[in-house]
Protein backbone atom coordinates (compact mmCIF):
# COMPACT_ATOMS: atom_id res chain seq x y z
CA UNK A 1 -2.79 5.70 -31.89
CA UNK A 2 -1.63 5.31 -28.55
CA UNK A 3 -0.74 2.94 -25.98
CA UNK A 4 -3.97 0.66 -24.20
CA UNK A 5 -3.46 0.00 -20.25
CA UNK A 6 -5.96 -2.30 -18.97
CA UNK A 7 -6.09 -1.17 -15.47
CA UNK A 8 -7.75 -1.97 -12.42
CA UNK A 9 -5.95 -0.54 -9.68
CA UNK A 10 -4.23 -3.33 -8.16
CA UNK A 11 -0.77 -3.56 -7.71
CA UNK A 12 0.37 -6.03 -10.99
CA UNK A 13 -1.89 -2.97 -13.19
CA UNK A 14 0.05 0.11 -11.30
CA UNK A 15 3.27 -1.80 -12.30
CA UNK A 16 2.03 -2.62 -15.94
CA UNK A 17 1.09 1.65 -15.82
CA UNK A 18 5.04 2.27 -14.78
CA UNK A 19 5.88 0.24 -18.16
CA UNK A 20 3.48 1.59 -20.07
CA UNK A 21 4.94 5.17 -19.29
CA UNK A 22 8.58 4.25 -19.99
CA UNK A 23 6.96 2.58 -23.61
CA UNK A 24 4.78 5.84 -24.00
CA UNK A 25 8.57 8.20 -23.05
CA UNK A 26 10.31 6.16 -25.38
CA UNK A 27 8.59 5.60 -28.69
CA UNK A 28 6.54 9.40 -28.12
CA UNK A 29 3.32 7.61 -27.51
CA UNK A 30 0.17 8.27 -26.06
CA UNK A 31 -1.32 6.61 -23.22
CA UNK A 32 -5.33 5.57 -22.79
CA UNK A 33 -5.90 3.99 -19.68
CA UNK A 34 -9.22 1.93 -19.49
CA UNK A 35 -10.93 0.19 -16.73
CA UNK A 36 -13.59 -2.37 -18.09
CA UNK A 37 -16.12 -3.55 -15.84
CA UNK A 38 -19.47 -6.19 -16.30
CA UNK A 39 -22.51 -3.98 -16.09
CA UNK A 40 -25.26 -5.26 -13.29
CA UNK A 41 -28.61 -5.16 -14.28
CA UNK A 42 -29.44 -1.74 -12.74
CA UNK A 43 -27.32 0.83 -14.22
CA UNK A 44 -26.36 3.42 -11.38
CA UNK A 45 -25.23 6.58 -12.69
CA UNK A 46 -23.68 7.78 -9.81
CA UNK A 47 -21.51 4.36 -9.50
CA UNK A 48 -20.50 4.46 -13.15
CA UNK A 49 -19.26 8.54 -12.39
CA UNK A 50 -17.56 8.29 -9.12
CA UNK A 51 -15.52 5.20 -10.90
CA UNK A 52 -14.46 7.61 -13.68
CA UNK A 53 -13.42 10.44 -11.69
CA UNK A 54 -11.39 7.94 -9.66
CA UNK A 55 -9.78 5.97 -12.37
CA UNK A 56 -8.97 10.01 -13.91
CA UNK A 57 -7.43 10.91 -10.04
CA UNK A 58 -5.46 7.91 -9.43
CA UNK A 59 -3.80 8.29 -12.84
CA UNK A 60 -3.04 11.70 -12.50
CA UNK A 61 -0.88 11.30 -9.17
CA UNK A 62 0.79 8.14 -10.59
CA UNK A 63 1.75 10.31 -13.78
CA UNK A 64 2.85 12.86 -11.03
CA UNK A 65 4.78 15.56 -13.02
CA UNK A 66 5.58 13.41 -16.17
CA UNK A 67 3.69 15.23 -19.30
CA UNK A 68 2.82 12.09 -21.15
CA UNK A 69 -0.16 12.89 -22.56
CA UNK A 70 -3.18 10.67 -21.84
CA UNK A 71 -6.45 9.46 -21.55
CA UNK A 72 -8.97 7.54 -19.32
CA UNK A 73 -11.41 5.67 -20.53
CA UNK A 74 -14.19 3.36 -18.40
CA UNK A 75 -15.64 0.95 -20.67
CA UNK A 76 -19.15 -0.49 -18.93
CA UNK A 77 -20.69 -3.61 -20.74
CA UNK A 78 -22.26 -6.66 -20.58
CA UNK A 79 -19.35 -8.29 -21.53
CA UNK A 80 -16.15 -9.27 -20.13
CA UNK A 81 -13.79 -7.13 -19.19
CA UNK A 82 -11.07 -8.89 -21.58
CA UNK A 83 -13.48 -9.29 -24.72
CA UNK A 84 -13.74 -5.08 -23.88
CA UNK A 85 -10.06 -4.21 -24.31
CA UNK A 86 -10.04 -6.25 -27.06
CA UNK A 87 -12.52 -5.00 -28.48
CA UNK A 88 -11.62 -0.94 -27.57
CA UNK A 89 -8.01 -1.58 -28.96
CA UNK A 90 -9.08 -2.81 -32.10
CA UNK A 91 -11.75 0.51 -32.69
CA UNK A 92 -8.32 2.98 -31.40
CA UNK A 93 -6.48 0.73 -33.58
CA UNK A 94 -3.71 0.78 -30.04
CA UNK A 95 -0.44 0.43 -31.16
CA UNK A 96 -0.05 -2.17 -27.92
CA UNK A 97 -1.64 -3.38 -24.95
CA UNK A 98 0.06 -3.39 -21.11
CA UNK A 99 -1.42 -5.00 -18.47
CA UNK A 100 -0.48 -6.96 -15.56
CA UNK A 101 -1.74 -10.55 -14.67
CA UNK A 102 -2.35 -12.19 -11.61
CA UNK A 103 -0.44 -15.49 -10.96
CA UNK A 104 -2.89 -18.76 -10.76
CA UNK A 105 -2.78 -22.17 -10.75
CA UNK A 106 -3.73 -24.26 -13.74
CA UNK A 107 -6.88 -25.27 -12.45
CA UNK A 108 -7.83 -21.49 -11.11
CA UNK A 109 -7.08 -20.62 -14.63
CA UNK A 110 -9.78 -23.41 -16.29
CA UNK A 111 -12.58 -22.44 -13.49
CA UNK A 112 -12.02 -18.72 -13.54
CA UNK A 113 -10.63 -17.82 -17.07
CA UNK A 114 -7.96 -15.68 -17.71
CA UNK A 115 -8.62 -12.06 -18.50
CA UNK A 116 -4.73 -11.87 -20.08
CA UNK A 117 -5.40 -14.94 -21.82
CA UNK A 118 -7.90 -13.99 -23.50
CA UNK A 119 -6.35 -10.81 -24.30
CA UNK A 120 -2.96 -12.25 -25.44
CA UNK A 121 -5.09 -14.41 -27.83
CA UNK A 122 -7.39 -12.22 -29.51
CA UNK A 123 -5.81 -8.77 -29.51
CA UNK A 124 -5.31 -6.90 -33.03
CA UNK A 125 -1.60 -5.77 -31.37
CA UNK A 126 1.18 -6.42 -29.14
CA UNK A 127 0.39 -7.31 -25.77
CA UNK A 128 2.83 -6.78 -22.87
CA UNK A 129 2.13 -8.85 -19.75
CA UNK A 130 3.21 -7.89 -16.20
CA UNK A 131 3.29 -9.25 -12.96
């Protein structure tokens, strides 16, 4: 079991990765960080790889010399990014989920959705919200 960051690279999810490495430091977790993004009707190979090996780079030099061990993890499907991290915490049976969320206003929230809404309601464990 280990600790689920939902991470995208922006700057809310590189501060939700600093908590989720103090979390990981203090209760001798694990950390799987996973990007989850909508998959466009032609699947490109090369996209999908350079996004791993970019998501795996950026996470390596923002773990810098800490030894927490961890894992990244790009999850590609037709559906949303937040029914994704539900979904992959629930199969790694995550012991919590850090992520950060974007402030909006009420109505951006009904037009757009909210990907931490959706994850604070439906997750199978903790969730820890940033911003």
């Amino acid at each position: 079991m280990s600790i689920l960051v939902a991470y995208d690279g922006s700057d809310v999810a590189k501060e939700a990765f600093a908590l989720a490495q103090k979390h990981a430091r203090a209760f001798k977790q694990d950390i799987e960080v996973v990007r989850a993004v909508e998959r466009e009707a032609t699947l490109d190979l090369g996209n999908i790889q350079r996004l791993e090996d970019e998501l795996e780079n950026e996470i390596r030099l923002l773990l810098a010399d800490d030894k927490i061990p961890f894992k990244t993890t790009l999850l590609v499907s037709s559906s949303t990014p937040a029914e994704e991290i539900v979904r992959h915490a629930e199969v790694k049976k995550s012991t919590e989920i850090v992520m950060g969320a974007r402030k909006r206003s009420k109505v951006g929230k009904l037009v757009f959705g909210s990907t931490a809404q959706y994850v604070i309601l439906n997750a199978p464990c903790p969730v820890v919200i940033t911003k």
